[in-house]
Protein backbone atom coordinates (compact mmCIF):
# COMPACT_ATOMS: atom_id res chain seq x y z
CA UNK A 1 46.91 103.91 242.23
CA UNK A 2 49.36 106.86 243.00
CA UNK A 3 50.77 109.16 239.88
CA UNK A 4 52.77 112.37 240.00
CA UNK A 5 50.59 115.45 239.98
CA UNK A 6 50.80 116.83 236.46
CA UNK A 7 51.96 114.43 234.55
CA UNK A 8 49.95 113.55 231.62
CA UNK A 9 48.48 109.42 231.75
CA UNK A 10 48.60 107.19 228.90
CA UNK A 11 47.29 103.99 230.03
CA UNK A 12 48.04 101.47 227.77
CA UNK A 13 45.62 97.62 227.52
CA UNK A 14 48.39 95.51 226.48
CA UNK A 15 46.81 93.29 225.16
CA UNK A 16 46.49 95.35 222.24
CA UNK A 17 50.41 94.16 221.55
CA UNK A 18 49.56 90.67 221.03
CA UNK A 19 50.66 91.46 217.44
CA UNK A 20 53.19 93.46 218.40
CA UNK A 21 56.09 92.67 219.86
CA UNK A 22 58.05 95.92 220.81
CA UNK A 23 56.12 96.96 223.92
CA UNK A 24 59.01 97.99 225.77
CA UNK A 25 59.99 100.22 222.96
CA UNK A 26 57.08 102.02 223.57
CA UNK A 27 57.32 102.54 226.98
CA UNK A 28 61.03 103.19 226.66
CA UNK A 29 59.75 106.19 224.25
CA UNK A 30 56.99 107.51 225.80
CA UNK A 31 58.99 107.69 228.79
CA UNK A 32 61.39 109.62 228.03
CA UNK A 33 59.15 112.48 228.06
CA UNK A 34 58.69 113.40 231.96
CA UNK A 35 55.58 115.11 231.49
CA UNK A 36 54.04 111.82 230.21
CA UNK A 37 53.47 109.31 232.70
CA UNK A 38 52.65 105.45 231.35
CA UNK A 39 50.29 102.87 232.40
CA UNK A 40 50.27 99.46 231.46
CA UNK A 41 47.42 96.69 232.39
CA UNK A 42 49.16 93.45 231.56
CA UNK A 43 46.02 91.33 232.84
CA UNK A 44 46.99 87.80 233.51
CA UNK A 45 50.06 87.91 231.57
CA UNK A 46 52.49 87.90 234.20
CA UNK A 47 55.77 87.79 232.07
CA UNK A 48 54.75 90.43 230.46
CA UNK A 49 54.24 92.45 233.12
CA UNK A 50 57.80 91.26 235.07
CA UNK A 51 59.34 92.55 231.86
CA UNK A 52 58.35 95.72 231.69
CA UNK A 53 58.78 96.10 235.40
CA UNK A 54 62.38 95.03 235.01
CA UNK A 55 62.69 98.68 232.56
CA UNK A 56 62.90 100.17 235.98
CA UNK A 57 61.43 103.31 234.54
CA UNK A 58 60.36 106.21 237.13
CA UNK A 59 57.31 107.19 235.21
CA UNK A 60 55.55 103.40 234.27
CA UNK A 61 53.47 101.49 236.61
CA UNK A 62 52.79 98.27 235.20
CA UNK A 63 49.07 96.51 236.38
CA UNK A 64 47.91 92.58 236.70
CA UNK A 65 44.47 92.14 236.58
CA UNK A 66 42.33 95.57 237.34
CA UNK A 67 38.96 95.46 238.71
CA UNK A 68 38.39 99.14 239.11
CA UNK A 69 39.32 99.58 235.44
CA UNK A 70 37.34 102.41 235.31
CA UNK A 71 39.47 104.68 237.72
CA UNK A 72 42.10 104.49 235.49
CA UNK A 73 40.16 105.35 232.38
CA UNK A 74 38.91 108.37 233.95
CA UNK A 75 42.12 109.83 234.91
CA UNK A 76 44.03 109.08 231.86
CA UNK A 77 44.64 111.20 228.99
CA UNK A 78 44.33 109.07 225.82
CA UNK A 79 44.88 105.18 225.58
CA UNK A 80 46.20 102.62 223.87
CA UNK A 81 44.66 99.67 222.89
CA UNK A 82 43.07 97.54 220.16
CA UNK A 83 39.82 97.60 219.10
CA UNK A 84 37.61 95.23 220.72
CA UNK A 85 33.81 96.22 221.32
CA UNK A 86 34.34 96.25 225.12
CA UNK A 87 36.82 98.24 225.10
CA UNK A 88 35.68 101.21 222.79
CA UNK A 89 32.13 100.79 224.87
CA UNK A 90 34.13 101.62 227.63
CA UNK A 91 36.07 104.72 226.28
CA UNK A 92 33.44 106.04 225.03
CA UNK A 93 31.61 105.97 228.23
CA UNK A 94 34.41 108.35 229.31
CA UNK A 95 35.39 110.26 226.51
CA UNK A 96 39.13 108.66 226.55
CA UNK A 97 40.64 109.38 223.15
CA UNK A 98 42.25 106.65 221.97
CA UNK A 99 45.42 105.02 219.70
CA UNK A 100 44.16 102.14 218.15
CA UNK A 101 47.05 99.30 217.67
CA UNK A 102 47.06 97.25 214.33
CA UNK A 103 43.32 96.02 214.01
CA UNK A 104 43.21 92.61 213.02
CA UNK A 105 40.76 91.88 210.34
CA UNK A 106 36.91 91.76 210.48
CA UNK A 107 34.66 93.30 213.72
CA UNK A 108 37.83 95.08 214.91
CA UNK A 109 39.54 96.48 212.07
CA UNK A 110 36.00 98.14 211.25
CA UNK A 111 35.49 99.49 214.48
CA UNK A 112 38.60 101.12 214.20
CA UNK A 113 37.98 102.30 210.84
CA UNK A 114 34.57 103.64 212.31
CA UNK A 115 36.44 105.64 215.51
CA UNK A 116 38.91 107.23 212.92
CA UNK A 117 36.02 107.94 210.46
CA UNK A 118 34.46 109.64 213.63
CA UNK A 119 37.98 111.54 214.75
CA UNK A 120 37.61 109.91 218.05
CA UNK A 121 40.59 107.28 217.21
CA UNK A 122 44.24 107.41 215.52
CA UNK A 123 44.93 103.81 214.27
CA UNK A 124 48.63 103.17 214.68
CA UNK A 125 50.00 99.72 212.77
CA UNK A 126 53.85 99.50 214.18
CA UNK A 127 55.61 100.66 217.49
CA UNK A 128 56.93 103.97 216.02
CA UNK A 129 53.68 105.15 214.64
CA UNK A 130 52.09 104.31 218.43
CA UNK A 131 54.72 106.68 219.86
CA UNK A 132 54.74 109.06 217.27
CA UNK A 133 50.84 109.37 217.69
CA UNK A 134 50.76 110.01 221.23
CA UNK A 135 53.27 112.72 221.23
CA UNK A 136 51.16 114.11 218.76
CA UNK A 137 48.00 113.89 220.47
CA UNK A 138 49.16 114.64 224.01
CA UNK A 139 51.25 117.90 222.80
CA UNK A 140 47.84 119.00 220.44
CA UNK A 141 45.52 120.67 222.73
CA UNK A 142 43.34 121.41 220.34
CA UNK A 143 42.83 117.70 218.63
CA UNK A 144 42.70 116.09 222.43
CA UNK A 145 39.94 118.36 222.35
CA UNK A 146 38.14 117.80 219.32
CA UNK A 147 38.59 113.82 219.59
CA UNK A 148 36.40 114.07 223.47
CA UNK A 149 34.06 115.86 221.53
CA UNK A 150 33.77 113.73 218.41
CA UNK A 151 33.64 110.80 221.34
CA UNK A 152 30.63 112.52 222.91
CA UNK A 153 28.90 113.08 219.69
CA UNK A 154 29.17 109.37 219.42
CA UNK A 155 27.91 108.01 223.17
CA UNK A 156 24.08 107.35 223.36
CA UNK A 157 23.65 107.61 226.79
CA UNK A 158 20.87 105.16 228.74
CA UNK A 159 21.77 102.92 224.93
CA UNK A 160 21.34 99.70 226.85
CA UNK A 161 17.62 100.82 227.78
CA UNK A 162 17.66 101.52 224.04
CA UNK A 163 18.09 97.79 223.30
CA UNK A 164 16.00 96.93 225.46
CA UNK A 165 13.14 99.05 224.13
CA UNK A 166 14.34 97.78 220.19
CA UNK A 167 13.88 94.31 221.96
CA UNK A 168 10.23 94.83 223.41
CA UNK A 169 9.18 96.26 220.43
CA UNK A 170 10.45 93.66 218.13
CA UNK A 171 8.86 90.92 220.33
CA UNK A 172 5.68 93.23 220.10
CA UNK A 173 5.48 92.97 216.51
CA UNK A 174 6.47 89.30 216.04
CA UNK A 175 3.35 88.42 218.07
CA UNK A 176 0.99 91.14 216.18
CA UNK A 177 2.24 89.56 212.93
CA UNK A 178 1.41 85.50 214.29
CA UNK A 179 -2.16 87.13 215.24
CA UNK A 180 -2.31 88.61 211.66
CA UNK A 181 -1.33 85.48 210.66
């Protein structure tokens, strides 16, 4: 994965536009600003990704399937992407600020609602308001700043030993209360 020195990342899961139909416009926008460079994981969805590569624009790369999703989190600036559990786990691991696109209802439209609650998270509902936030974001030092620090406030580090302590002890006092009886 090769990307200009300087420019600033904005890695974008597509499949947060499977309600949304004007990813090229977004691209197309954020584009236009050289400083920003933009990159798309299309996943399996391989027309998707030929159509975005046909926008022949210098500063995209467009991605299948990524293994070493990770790498690119790390070296992005902000990201956007809907708001599935795996996801946000992720981005929280490494403090990515993120654009949330149009939350469907239930589990993901609260999790957004949570991240914004938090300031970790701008939710976005239409292509313009994507773009618009990202400018924002990317050209405001100062709330970049303050949503990786609202992010930290929110990662529990070692949480997955956590669970597995709230697991052991739950067991633990199932049994005391069948001995209780």
């Amino acid at each position: 994965m090769q990307f200009q020195k300087g420019g600033k990342i904005v890695l974008i899961n597509s499949g947060a536009f499977g309600v949304l139909k004007d990813i090229k416009k977004v691209c197309a926008e954020l584009c236009k600003n050289r400083m920003i460079q933009v990159a798309v994981i299309c996943g399996n969805n391989k027309m998707q990704r030929m159509r975005l590569e046909s926008l022949g624009l210098r500063n995209l790369k467009v991605f299948g399937f990524v293994e070493n999703i990770d790498e690119l989190y790390k070296i992005s600036y902000c990201m956007i992407t809907k708001s599935g559990g795996i996801t946000l786990s992720e981005a929280l691991a490494v403090q990515i600020p993120l654009i949330i696109v149009k939350p469907v209802p239930g589990q993901e439209k609260e999790n957004a609602l949570y991240f914004e609650r938090k300031g970790a998270a701008i939710i976005a509902n239409n292509w313009y308001q994507i773009v618009k936030s990202t400018l924002e974001l990317i050209n405001n030092t100062d709330l970049m700043n303050t949503m990786k620090e609202n992010m930290g406030k929110m990662y529990i580090k070692s949480s997955s030993e956590k669970i597995v302590d709230d697991v052991v002890e739950s067991i633990k006092s199932k049994e005391i209360m069948q001995i209780l009886g």
